[in-house]
Protein backbone atom coordinates (compact mmCIF):
# COMPACT_ATOMS: atom_id res chain seq x y z
CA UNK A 1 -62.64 122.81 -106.25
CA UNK A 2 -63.39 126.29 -107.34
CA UNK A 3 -66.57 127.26 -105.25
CA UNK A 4 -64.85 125.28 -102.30
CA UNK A 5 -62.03 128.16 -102.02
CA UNK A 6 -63.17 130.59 -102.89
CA UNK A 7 -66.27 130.07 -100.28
CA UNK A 8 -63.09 129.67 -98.06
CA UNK A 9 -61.15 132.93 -98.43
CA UNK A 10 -64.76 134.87 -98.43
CA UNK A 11 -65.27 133.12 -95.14
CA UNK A 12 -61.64 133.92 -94.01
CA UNK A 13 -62.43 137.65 -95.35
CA UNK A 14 -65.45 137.82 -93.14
CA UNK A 15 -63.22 136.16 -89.97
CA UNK A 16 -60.65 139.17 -90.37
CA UNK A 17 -63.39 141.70 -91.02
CA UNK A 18 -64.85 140.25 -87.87
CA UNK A 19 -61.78 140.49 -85.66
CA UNK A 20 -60.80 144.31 -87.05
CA UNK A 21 -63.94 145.19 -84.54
CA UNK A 22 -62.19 146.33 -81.15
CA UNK A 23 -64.44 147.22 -78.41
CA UNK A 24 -62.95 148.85 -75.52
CA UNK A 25 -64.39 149.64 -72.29
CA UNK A 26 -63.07 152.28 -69.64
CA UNK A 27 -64.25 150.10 -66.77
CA UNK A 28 -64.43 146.24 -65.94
CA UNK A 29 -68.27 145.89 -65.38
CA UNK A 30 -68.83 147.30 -68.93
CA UNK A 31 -66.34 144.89 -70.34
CA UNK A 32 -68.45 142.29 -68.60
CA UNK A 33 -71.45 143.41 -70.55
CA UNK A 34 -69.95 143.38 -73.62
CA UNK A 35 -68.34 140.49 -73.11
CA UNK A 36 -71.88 138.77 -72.97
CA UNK A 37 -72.84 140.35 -76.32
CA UNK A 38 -69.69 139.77 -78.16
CA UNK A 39 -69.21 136.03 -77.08
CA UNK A 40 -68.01 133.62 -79.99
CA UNK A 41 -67.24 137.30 -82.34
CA UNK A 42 -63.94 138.87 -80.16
CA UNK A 43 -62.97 139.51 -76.97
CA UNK A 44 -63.90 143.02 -75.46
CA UNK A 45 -60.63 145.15 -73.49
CA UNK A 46 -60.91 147.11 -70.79
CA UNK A 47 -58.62 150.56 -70.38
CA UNK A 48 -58.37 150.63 -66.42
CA UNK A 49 -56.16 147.52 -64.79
CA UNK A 50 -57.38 145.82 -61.60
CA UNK A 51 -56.99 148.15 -58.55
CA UNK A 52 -57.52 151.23 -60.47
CA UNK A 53 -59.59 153.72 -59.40
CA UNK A 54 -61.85 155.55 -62.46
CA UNK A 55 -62.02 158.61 -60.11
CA UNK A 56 -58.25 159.19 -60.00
CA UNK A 57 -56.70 157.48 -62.94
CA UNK A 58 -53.71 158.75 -64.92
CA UNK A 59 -53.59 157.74 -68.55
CA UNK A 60 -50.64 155.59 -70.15
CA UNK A 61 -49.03 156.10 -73.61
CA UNK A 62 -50.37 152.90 -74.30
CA UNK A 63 -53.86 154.00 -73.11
CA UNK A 64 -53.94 156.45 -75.42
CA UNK A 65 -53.11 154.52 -78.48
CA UNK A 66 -55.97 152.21 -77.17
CA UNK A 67 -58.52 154.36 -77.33
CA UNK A 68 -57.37 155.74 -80.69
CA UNK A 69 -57.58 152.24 -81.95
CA UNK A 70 -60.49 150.91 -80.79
CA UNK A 71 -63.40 150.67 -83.39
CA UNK A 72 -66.22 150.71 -80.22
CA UNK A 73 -65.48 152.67 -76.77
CA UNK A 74 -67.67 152.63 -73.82
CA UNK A 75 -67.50 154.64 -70.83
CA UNK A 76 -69.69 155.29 -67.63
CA UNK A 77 -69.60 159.21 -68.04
CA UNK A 78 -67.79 162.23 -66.89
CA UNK A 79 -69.22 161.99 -63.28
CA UNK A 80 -66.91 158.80 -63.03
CA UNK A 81 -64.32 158.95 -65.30
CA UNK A 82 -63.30 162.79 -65.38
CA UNK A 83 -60.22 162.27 -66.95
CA UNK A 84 -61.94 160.86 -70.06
CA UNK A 85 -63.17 163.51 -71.76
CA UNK A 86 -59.92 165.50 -72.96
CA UNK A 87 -58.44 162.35 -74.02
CA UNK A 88 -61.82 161.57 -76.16
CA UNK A 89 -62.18 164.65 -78.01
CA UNK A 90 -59.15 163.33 -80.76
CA UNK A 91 -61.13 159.93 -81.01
CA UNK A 92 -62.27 159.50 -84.92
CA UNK A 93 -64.13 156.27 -84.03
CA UNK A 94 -67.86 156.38 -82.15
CA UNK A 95 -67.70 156.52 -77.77
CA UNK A 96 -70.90 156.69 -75.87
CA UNK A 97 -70.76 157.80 -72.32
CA UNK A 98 -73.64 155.32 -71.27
CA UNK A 99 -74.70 157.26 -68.67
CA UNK A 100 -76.82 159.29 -71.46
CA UNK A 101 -78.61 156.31 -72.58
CA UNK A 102 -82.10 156.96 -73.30
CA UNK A 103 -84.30 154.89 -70.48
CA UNK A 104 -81.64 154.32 -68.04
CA UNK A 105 -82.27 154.74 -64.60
CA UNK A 106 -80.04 157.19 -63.05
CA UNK A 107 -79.63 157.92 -59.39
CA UNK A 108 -78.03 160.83 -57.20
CA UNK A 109 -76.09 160.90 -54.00
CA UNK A 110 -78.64 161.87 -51.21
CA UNK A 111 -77.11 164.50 -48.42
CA UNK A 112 -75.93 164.04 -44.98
CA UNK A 113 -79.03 164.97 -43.57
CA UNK A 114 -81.13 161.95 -45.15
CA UNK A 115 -82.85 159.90 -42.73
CA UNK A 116 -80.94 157.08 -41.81
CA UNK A 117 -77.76 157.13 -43.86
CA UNK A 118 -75.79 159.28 -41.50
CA UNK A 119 -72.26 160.37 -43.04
CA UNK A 120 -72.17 160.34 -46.45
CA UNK A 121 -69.15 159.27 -48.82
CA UNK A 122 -67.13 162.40 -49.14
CA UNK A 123 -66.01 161.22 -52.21
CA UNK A 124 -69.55 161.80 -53.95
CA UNK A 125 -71.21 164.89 -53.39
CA UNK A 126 -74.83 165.22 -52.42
CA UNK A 127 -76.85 165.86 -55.10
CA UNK A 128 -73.94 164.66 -57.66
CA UNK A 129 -75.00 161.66 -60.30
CA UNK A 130 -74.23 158.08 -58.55
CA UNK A 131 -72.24 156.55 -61.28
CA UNK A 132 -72.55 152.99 -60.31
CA UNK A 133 -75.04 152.58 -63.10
CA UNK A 134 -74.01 149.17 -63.98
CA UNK A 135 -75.68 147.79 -60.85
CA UNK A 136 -78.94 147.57 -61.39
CA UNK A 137 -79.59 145.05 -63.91
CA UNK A 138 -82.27 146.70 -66.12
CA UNK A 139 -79.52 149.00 -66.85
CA UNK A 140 -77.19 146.55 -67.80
CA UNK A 141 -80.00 145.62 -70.32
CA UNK A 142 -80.04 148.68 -71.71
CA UNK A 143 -76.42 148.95 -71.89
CA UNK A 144 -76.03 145.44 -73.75
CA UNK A 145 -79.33 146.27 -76.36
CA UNK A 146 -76.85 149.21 -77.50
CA UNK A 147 -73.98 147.48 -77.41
CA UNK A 148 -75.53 144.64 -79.43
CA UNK A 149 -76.82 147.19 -82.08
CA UNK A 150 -73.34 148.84 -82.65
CA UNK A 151 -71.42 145.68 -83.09
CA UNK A 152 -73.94 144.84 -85.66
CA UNK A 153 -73.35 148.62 -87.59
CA UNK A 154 -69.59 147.59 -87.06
CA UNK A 155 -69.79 143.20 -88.07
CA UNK A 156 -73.17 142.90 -90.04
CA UNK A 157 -71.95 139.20 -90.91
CA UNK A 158 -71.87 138.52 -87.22
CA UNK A 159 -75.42 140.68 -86.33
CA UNK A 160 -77.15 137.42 -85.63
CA UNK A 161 -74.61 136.18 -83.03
CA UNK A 162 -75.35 139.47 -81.24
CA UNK A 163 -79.12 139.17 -81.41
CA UNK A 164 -78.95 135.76 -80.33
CA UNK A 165 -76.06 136.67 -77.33
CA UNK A 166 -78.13 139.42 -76.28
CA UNK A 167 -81.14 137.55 -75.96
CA UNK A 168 -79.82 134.75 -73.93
CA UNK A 169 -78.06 137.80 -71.55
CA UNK A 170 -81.43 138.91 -70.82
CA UNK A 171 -82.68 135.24 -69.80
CA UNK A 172 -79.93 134.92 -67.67
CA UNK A 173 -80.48 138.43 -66.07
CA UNK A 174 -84.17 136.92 -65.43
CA UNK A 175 -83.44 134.04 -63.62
CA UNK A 176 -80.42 135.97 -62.01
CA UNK A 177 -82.74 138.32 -60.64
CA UNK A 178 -85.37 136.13 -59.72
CA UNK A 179 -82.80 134.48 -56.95
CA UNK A 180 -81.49 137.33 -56.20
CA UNK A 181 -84.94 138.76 -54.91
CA UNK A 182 -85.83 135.63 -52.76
CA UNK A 183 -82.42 135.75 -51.01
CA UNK A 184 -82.15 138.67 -50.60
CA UNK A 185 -85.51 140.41 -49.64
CA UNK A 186 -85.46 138.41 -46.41
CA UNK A 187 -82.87 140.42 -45.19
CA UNK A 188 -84.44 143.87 -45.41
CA UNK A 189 -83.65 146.04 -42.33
CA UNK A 190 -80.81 144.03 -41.52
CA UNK A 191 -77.83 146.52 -40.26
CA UNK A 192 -74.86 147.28 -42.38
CA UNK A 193 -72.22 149.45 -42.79
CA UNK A 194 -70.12 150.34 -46.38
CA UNK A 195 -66.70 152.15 -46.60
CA UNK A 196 -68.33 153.09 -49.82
CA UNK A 197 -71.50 154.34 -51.43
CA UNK A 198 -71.34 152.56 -54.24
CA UNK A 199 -74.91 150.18 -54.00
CA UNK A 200 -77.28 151.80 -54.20
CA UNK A 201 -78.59 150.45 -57.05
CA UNK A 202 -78.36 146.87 -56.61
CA UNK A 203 -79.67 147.92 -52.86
CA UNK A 204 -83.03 149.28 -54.47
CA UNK A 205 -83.57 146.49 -56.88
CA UNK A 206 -83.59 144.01 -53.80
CA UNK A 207 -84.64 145.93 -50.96
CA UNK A 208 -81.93 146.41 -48.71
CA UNK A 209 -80.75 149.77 -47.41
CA UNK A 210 -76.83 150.58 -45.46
CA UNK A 211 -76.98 152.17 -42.59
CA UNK A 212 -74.57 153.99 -42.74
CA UNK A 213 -70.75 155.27 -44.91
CA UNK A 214 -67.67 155.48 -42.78
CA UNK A 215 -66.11 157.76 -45.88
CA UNK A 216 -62.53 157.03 -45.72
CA UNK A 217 -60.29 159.33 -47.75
CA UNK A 218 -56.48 157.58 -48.25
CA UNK A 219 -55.15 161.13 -47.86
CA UNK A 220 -57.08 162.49 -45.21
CA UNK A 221 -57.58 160.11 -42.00
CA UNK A 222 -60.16 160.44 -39.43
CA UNK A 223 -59.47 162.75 -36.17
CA UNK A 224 -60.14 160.73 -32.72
CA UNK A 225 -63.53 162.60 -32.12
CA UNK A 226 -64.86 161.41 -35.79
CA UNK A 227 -63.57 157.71 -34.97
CA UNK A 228 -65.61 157.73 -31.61
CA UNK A 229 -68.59 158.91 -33.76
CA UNK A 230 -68.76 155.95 -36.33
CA UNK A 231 -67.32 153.21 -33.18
CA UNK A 232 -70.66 154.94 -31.31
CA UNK A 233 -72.77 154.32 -34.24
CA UNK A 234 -72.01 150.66 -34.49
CA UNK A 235 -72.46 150.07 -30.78
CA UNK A 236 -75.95 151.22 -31.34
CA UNK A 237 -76.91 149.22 -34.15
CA UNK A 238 -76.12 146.03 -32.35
CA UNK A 239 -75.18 142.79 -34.26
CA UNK A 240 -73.70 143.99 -37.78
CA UNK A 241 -71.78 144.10 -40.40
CA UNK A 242 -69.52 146.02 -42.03
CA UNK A 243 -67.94 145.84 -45.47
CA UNK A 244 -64.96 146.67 -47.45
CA UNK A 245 -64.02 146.20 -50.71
CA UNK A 246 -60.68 144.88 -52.34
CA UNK A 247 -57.81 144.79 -52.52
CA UNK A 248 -57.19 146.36 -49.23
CA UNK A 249 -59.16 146.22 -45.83
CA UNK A 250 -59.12 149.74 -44.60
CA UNK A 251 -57.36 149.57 -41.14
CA UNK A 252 -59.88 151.43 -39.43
CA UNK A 253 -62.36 148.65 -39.80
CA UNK A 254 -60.43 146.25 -37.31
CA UNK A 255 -60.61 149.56 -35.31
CA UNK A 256 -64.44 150.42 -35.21
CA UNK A 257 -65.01 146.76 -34.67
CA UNK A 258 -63.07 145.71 -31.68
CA UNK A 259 -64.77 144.15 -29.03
CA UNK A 260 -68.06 145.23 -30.69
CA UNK A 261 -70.28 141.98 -32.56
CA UNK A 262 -69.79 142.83 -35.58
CA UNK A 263 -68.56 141.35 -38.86
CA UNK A 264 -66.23 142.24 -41.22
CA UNK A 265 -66.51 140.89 -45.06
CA UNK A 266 -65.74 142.49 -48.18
CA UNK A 267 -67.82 143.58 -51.36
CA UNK A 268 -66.50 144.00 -54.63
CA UNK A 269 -68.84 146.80 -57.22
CA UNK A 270 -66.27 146.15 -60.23
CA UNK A 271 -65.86 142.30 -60.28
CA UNK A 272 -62.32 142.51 -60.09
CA UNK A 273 -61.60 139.06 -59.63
CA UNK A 274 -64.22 137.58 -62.37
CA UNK A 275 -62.95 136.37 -65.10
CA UNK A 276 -63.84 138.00 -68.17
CA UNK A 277 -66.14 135.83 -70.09
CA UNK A 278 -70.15 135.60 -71.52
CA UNK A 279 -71.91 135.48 -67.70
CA UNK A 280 -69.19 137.65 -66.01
CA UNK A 281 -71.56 139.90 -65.31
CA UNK A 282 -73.93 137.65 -63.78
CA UNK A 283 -71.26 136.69 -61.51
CA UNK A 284 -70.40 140.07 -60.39
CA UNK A 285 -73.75 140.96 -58.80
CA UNK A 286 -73.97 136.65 -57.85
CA UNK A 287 -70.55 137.85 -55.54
CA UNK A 288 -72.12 141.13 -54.38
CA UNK A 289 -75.42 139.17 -53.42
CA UNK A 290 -73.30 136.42 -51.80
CA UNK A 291 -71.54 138.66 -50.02
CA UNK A 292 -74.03 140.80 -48.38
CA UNK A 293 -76.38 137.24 -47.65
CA UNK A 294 -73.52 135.61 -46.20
CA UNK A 295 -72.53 138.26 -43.87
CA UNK A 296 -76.53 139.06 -42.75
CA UNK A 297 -77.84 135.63 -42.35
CA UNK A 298 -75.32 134.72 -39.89
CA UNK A 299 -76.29 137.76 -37.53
């Protein structure tokens, strides 16, 4: 009976040392990732709640104490979260800002004078780092490799799970992708208009390109002569579409669109409504891809 227990309580050790591991993200796609990597070993939290912008965010008591607590922290970077870094500096326990990852592809808001994209999002300057990292799925790789390797420094009894989870992430990302591309590459030079310029990532992996960014500031709205100067820019592209994201529909959509053919659908960059689990972040880009296919194919 002896070996019996006491295998037991070592295995119940190992189960609590497992479980002391808290990996926090700042946003949802990055709990997504980790949530693939960490599947069957704990549950990965995420610091922002649904709705929340990481440009504008004001910490919480309880956000604080979070991030003190967490044994793992992941964040996009300062060019997203700016409110981050003060709050970071009294962390003990390791962050990474995973827009410094070695090998990641990074990209940077283009100007308003680039060919074809007309207004840009006022909310990005040109020339400023495009944040929306987590987009292109060879960065998500990346992002899961490292995640996988620190959750083995932090659980070495569970390092196997993570090898294992991370491996079977990356065959899903290669059958992901692989639809993605024959969807989606049919619909290259279709029209479309964002309220946001926040794909261009997933845009270059599968060749599609927006038109144009009706920037939209909730503080600021548009005078009558820059409203007849986006309404003028649909009526020239002809059959479109033009997306928002969640939760709200900006009102100036119905606007711009009235009486004009074009369609108005909704994209969502952070996966707000996907539940968090091992191939949430699969079916984050699956809605973004479904999203901009079922709008363009019916043009």
């Amino acid at each position: 009976m002896f070996r019996p227990l006491v295998a037991l309580l070592l295995a119940g050790c190992m189960a609590s040392a497992a479980a002391e591991v808290r990996l926090l993200t700042s946003v949802k796609p990055l709990q997504l990732i980790a949530a693939a990597v960490q599947d069957g070993a704990g549950v990965p939290e995420v610091l922002l709640p649904p709705g929340a912008s990481p440009h504008h965010y004001a910490l919480r008591p309880s956000d604080v104490r979070a991030l003190r607590e967490a044994t793992l922290f992941y964040w996009i970077g300062p060019d997203l979260e700016a409110f981050l870094p003060r709050v970071l500096d009294g962390r003990s326990q390791p962050s990474l800002a995973v827009q410094e990852l070695p090998g990641l592809q990074l990209r940077h808001f283009a100007g308003e004078t680039e060919a074809g994209k007309g207004e840009h999002d006022h909310a990005h300057r040109p020339g400023s780092l495009d944040a929306h990292l987590w987009l292109l799925p060879a960065n998500a790789r990346l992002i899961a490799a490292r995640m996988a390797s620190d959750l083995a420094g932090a659980d070495p009894a569970s390092a196997a799970r993570y090898q294992a989870n991370l491996a079977a992430f990356e065959a899903r990302l290669d059958d992901l992708d692989r639809r993605l591309k024959e969807r989606l590459e049919k619909l290259a030079g279709k029209p479309y208009f964002v309220f946001h310029e926040a794909y261009d990532y997933f845009e270059a992996a599968y060749g599609l390109d927006h038109a144009g960014v009706f920037s939209v500031s909730p503080e600021v709205q548009p005078g009558a002569r820059q409203v007849a100067r986006m309404r003028q820019r649909l009526q020239e592209a002809g059959p479109t579409c033009v997306f928002s994201e969640p939760p709200l529909q900006p009102r100036l959509a119905q606007t711009l669109s009235a009486g004009l053919p074009v369609r108005l659908a909704e994209l969502d960059p952070l996966g707000s409504a996907v539940a968090v689990g091992p191939q949430g972040y699969e079916q984050l880009l699956e809605g973004l891809g479904e999203g901009l296919a079922g709008c363009l194919e019916a043009l």
